[in-house]
Protein backbone atom coordinates (compact mmCIF):
# COMPACT_ATOMS: atom_id res chain seq x y z
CA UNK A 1 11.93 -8.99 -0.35
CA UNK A 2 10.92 -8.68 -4.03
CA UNK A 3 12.45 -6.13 -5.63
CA UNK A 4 15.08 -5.07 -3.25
CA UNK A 5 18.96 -5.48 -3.52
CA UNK A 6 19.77 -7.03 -0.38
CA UNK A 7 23.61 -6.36 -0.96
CA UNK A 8 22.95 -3.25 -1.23
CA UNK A 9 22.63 -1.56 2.25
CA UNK A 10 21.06 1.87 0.88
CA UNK A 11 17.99 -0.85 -0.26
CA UNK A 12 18.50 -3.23 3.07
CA UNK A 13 17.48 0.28 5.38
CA UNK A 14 14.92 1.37 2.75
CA UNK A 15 13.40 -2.33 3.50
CA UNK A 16 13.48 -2.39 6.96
CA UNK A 17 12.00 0.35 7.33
CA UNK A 18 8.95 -0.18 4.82
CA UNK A 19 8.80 -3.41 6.65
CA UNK A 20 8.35 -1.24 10.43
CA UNK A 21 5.43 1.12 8.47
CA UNK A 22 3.81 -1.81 7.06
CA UNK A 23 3.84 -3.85 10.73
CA UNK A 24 2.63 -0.53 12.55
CA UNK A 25 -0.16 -0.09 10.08
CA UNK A 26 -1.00 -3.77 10.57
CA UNK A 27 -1.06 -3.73 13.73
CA UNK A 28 -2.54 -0.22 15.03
CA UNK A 29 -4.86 0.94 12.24
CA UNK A 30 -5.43 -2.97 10.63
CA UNK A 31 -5.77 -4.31 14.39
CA UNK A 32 -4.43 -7.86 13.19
CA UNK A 33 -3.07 -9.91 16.22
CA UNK A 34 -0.57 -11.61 13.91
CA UNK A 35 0.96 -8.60 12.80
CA UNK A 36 1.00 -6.92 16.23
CA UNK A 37 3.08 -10.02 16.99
CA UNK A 38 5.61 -9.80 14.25
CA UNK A 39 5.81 -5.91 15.45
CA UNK A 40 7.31 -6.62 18.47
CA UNK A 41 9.36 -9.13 16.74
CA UNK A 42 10.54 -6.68 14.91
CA UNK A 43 11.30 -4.38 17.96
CA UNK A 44 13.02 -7.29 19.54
CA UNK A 45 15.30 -8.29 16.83
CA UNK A 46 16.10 -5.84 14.10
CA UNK A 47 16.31 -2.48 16.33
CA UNK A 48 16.67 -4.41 19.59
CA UNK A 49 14.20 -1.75 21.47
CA UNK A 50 13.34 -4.36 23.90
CA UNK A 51 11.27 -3.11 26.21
CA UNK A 52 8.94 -1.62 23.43
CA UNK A 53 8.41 -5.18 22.42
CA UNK A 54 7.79 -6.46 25.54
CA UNK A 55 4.86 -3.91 25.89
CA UNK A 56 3.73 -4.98 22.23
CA UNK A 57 3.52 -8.35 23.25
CA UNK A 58 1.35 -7.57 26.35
CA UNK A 59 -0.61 -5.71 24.91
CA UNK A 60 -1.32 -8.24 21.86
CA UNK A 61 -2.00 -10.52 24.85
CA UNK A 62 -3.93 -8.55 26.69
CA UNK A 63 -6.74 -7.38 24.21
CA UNK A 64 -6.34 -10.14 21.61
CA UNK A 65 -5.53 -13.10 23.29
CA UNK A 66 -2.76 -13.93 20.80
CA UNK A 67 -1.35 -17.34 22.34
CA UNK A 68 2.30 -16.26 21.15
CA UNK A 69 2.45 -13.15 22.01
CA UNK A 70 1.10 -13.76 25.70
CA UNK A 71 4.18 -16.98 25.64
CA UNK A 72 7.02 -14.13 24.68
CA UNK A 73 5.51 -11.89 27.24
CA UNK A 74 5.99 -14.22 30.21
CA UNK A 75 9.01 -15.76 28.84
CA UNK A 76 10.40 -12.36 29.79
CA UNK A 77 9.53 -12.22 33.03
CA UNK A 78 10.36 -15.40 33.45
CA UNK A 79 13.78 -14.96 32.62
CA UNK A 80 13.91 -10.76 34.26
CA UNK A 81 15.29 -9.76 31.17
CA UNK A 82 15.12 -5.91 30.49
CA UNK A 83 12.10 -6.09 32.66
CA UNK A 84 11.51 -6.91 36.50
CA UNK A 85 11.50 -11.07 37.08
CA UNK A 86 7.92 -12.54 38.08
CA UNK A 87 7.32 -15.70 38.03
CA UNK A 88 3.74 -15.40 39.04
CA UNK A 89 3.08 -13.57 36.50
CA UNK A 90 5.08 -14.79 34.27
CA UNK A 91 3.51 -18.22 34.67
CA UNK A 92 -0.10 -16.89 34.30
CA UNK A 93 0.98 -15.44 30.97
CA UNK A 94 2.80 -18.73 29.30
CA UNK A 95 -0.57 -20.50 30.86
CA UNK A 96 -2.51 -18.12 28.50
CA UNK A 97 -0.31 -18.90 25.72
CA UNK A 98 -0.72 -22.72 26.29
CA UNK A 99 -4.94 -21.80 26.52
CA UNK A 100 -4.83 -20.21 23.65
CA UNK A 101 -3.04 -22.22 21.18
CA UNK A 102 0.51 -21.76 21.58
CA UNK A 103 2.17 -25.20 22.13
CA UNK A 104 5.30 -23.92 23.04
CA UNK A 105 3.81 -21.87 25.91
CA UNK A 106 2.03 -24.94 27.33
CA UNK A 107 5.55 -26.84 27.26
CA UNK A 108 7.03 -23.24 29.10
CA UNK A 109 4.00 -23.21 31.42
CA UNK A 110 4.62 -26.42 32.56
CA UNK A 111 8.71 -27.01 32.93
CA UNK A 112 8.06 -24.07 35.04
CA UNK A 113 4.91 -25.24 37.28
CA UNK A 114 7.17 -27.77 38.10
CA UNK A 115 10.39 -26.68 38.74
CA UNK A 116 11.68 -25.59 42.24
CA UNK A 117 12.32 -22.00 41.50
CA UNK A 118 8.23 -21.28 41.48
CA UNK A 119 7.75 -22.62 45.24
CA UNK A 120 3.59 -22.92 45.89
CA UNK A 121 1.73 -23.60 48.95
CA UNK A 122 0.69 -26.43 47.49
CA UNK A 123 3.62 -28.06 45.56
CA UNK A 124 1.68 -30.70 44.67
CA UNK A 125 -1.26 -29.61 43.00
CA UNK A 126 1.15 -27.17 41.03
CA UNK A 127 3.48 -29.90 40.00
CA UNK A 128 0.46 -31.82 38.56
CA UNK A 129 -0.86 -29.04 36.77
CA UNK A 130 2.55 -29.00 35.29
CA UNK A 131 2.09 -32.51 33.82
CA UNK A 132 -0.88 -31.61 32.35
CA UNK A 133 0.75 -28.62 30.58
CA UNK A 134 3.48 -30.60 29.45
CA UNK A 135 1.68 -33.20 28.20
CA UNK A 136 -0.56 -30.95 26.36
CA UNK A 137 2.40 -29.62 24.68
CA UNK A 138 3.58 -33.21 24.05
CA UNK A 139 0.64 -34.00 22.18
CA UNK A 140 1.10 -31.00 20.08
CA UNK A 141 4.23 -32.21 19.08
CA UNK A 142 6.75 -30.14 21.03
CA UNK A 143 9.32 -32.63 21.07
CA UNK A 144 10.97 -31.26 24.23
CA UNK A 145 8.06 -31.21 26.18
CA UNK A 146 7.94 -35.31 25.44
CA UNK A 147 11.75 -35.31 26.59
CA UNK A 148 11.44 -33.13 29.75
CA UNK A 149 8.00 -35.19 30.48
CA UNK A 150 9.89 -38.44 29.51
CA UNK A 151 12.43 -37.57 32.05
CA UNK A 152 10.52 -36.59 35.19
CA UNK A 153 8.59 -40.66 35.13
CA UNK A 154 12.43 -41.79 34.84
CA UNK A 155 13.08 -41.00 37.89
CA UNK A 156 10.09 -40.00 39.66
CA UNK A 157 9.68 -36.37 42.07
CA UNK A 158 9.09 -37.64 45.73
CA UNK A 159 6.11 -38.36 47.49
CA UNK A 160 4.23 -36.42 44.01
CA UNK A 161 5.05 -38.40 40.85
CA UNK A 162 5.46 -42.24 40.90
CA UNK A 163 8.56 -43.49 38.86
CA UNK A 164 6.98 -45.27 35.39
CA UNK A 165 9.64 -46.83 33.00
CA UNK A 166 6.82 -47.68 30.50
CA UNK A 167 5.43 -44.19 30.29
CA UNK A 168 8.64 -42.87 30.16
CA UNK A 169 9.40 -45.09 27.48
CA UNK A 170 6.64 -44.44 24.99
CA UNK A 171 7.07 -40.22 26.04
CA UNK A 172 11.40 -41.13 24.57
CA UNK A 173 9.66 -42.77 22.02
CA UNK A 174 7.67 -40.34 21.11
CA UNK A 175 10.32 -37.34 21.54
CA UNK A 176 12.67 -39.44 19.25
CA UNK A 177 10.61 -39.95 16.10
CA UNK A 178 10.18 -35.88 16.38
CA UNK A 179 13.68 -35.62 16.20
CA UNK A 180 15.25 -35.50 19.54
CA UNK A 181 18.42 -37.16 19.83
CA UNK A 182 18.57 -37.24 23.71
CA UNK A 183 15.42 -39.13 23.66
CA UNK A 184 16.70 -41.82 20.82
CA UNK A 185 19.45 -42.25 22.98
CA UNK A 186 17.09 -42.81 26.03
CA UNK A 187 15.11 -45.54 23.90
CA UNK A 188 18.89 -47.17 23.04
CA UNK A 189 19.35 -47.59 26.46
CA UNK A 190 16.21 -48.67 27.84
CA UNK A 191 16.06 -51.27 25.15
CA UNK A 192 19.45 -52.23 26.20
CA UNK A 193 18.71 -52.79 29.59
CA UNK A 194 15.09 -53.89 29.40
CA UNK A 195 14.09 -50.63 31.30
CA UNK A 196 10.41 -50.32 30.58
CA UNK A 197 10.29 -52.36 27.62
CA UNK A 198 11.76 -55.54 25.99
CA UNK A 199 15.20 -56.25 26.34
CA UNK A 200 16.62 -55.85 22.59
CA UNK A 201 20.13 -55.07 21.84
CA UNK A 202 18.93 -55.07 17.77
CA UNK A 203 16.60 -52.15 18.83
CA UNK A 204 18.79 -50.63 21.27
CA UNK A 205 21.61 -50.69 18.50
CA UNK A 206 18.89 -48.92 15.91
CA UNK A 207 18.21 -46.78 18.55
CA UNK A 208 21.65 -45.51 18.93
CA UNK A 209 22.56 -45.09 15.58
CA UNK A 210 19.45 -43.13 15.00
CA UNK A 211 20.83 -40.75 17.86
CA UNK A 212 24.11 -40.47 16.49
CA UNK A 213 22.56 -39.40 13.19
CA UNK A 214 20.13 -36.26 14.94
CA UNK A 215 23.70 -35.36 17.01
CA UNK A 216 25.82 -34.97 13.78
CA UNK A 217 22.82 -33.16 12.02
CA UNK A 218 22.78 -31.05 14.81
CA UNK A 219 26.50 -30.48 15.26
CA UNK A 220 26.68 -29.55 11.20
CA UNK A 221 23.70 -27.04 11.75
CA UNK A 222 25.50 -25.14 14.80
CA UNK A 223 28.99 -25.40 12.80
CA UNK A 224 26.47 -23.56 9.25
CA UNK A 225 25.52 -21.03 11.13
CA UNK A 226 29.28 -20.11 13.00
CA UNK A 227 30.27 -20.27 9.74
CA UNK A 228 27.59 -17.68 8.50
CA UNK A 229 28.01 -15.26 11.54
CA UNK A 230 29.23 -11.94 10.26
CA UNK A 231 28.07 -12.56 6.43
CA UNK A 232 26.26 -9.71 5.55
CA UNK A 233 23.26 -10.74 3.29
């Protein structure tokens, strides 16, 4: 942004659109993955021409098996969203994100593998497959993935998962100290009650002040950025 007046808007068009040269050059004649990506980002977000950055991030899949491209592609069809809804295909895409290093499409890949809405032959082998996904996006830190992971050994899924307090103790755990407040609230109660660990109401007090802390933080964040809507920069 060096050397532009973004108050100005003459200077914020003249940037935007050095910035769409610069990505297409990148991307087409440089043949850099990671620009490719931030193309369609660009398509996506600043014009909104969504459909030409759904084929961007294909293609960036496709023939450079750029992990975050392939997890945008599928969360689109995933979600049917200015293109046709597949979840087939939209799970073999996140799956290729998750393969190749995208943590966010393992944790995608794998809340969907074992959800209801992608119905398999075998149910079971798909809903294991999305445990390993999950947790493979767990131990990349995805914080959700520990909380959604967390929550299926809570309660179990019938006649496929066995319930397990004390995994889904150390998953809350886990989720927590990355900053999930659902999760610390989990851990408050589970110490409370002695679900899966030691009953301790010194913990289980920690716990739920910790929680209350990540819920204000969040609440402040989401009350920034309402504030901020409409600001032009």
């Amino acid at each position: 942004m060096a050397g532009y007046d973004l108050k100005d808007p003459n200077e914020i068009e003249e940037y935007i659109k050095n910035l769409h040269i610069e990505y297409q050059f990148g991307c087409l004649s440089e043949k850099k993955p990671e620009v490719c990506h931030l193309l369609g980002d660009y398509k996506e977000a600043i014009i909104q021409h969504y459909k030409d950055a759904i084929n961007v991030y294909k293609k960036n899949c496709d023939q450079y098996n750029y992990g975050r491209s392939c997890t945008k592609y599928g969360d689109y069809r995933v979600k049917g969203k200015h293109c046709e809804k597949d979840l087939t295909e939209a799970f073999k895409y996140l799956q290729k994100g998750c393969e190749n290093g995208d943590a966010n499409g393992c944790l995608r890949a794998g809340v969907l593998a074992v959800s209801e809405e992608k119905p398999e032959p075998d149910r079971k082998s798909q809903v294991l497959l999305g445990l390993k996904l999950l947790k493979k996006a767990c131990d990349s830190k995805e914080e959700k993935a520990c909380f959604y992971l967390s929550g299926i050994y809570l309660s179990g899924i019938e006649e496929i998962v066995e319930k397990n307090l004390k995994e889904a103790y150390v998953l809350s755990l886990k989720s927590c100290e990355l900053g999930n407040p659902f999760a610390c609230s989990n851990v408050s109660v589970m110490h409370k009650k002695g679900d899966g660990v030691q009953q301790n109401q010194e913990l289980a007090q920690s716990f739920r002040k910790r929680a209350d802390e990540l819920f204000k933080d969040m609440k402040d964040f989401k009350q920034q950025i309402k504030f901020h809507q409409g600001i032009n920069p």
